[in-house]
Protein backbone atom coordinates (compact mmCIF):
# COMPACT_ATOMS: atom_id res chain seq x y z
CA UNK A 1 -3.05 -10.73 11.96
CA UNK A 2 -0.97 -10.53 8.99
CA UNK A 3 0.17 -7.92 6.01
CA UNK A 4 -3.27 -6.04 4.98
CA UNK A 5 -3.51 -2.89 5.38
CA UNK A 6 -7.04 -0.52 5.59
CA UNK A 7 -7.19 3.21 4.94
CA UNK A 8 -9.96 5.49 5.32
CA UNK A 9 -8.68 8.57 3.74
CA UNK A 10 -11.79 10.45 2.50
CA UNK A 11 -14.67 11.01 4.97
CA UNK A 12 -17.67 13.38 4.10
CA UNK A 13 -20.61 14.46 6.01
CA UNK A 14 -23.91 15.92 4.99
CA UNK A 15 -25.19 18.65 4.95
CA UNK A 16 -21.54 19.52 6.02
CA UNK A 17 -22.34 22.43 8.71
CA UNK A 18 -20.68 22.92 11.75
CA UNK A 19 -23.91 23.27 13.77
CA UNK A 20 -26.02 20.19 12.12
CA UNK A 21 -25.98 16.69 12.89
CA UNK A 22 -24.98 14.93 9.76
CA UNK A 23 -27.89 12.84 7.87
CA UNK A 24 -25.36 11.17 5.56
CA UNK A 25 -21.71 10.72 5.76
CA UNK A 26 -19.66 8.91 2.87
CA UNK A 27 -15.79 7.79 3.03
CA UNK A 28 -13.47 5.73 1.09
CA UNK A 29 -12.48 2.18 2.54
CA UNK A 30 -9.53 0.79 0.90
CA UNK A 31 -7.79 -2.96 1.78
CA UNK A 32 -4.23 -3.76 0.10
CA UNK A 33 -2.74 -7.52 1.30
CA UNK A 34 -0.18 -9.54 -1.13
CA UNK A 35 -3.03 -11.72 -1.78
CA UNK A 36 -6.33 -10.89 -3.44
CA UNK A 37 -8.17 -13.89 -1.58
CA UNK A 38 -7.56 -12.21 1.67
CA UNK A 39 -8.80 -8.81 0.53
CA UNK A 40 -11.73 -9.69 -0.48
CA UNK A 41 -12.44 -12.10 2.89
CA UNK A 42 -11.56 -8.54 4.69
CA UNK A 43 -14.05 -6.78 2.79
CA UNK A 44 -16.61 -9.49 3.61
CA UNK A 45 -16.31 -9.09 7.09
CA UNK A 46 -16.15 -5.37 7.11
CA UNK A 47 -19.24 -5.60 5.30
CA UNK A 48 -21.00 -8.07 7.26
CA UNK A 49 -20.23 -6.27 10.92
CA UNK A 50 -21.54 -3.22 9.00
CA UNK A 51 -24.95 -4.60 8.12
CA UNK A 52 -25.47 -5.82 12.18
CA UNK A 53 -24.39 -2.41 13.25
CA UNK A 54 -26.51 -0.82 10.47
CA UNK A 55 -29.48 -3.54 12.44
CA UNK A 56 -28.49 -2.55 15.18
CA UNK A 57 -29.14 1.08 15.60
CA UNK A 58 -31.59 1.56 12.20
CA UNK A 59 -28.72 3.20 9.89
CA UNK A 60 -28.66 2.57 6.07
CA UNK A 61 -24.89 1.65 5.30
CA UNK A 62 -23.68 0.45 1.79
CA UNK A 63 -20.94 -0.38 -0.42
CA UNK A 64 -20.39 0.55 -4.01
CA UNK A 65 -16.55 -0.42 -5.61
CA UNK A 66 -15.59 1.66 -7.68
CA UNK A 67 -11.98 0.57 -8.09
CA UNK A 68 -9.96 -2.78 -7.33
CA UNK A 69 -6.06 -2.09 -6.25
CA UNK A 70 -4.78 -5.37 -7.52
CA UNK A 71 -2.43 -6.85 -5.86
CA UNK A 72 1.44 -7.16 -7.45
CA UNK A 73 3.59 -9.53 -5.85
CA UNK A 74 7.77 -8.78 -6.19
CA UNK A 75 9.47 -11.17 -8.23
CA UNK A 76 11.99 -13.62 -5.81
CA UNK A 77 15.20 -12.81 -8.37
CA UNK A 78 15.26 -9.18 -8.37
CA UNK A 79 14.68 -9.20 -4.76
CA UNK A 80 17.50 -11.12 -4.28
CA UNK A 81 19.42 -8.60 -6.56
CA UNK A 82 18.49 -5.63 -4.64
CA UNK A 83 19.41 -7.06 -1.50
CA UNK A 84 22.99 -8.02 -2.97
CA UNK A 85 23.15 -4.31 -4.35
CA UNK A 86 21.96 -2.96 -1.34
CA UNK A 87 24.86 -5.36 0.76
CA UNK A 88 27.49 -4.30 -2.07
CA UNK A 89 27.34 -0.57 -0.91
CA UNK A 90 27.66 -1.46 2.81
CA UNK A 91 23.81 -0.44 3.10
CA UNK A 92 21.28 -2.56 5.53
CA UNK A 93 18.43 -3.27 3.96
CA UNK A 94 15.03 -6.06 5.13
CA UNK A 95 12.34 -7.05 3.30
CA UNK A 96 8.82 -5.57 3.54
CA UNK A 97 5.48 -6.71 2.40
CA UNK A 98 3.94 -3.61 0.53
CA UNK A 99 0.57 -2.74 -0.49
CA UNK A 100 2.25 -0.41 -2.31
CA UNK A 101 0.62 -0.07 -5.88
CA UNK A 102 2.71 2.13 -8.08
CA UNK A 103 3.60 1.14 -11.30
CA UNK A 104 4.05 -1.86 -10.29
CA UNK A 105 0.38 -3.14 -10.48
CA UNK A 106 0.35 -2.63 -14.31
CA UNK A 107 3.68 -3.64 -14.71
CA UNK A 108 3.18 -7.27 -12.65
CA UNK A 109 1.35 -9.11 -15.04
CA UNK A 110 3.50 -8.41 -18.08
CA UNK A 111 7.15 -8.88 -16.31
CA UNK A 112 8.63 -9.32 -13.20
CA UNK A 113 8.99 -6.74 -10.99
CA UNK A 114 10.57 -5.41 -7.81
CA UNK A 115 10.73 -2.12 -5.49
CA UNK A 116 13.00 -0.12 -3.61
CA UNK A 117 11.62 1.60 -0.60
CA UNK A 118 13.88 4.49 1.24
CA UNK A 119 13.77 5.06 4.99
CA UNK A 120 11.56 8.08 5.96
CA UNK A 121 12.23 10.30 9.18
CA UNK A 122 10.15 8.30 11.90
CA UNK A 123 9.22 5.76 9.32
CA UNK A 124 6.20 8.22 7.91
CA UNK A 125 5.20 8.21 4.67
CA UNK A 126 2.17 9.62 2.16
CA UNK A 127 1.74 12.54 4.85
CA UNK A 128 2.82 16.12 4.67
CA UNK A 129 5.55 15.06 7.80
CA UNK A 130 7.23 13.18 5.15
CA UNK A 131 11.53 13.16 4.67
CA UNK A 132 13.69 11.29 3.49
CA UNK A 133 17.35 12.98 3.80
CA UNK A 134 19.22 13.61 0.62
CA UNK A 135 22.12 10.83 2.25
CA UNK A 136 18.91 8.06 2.05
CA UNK A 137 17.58 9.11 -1.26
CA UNK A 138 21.27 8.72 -3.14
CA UNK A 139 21.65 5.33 -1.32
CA UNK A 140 18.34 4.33 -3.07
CA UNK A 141 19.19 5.31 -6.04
CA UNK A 142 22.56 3.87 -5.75
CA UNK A 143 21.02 0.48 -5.43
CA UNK A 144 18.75 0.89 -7.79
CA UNK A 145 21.85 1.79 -10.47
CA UNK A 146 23.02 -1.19 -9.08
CA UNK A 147 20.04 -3.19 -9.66
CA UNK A 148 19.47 -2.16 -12.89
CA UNK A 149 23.32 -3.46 -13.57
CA UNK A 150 22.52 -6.90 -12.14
CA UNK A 151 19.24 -7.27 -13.65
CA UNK A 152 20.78 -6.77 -16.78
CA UNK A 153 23.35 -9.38 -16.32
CA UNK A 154 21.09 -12.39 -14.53
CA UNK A 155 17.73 -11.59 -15.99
């Protein structure tokens, strides 16, 4: 339980044919959470249950990183200034843990920072289904012109 996320989003088998049992297969594993610590006790356990099924039934499985998604935590004030933009224009709006990465990760550690999501049709996003009505994405960046304007006046 809790905010972490895991995506498999690449998966590869060799040889690759349609009529040949694969010999190899290689995918992407990738774990966001708001907090490094938990992350990495994720990716101990995935690895751990991998090495008793790889045991169990005589597969090889390994790991190699080859990138770390750091985690960037939202900065409290500018939170609180979106949600007062956001109540300003008559707009609902709830907070979200996001292992969203964006800018934001490089940004983080040299100011604070904050995001703005916009609702999606059905709530789907980073898939070719994706929408977001031309209403939803002028109330985002409504708030964010609004944000911007209170950020410059508190911060």
């Amino acid at each position: 339980p809790g905010t972490q996320v895991g995506t498999v989003g690449r998966i590869q088998a060799f040889p690759g044919a349609p009529n040949v049992v694969p010999g190899q297969a290689t995918m992407s594993l990738e774990i966001r959470d708001l907090s490094m610590d938990k992350v990495g006790l994720l990716f101990d356990r995935i690895e751990s249950a991998s090495q008793v099924l790889a045991k169990e039934t005589g597969a090889k499985i390994s790991f190699q990183q080859f990138y770390e998604s750091m985690a960037a935590p939202t900065n409290e004030a500018i939170r609180k200034i979106i949600e007062a933009s956001t109540d300003s224009l008559g707009l609902s709006h709830q907070r979200m843990p996001s292992g969203a990465g964006h800018d934001a990760q490089s940004l983080g550690p040299i100011c604070p920072i904050g995001m703005i999501f916009v609702p999606s049709r059905d709530g789907t996003s980073h898939a070719p289904s994706e929408f977001t009505s031309p209403q939803q994405i002028t109330n985002g960046a409504n708030v964010l012109l609004k944000t911007l304007v209170g950020v410059d006046a508190e911060l």
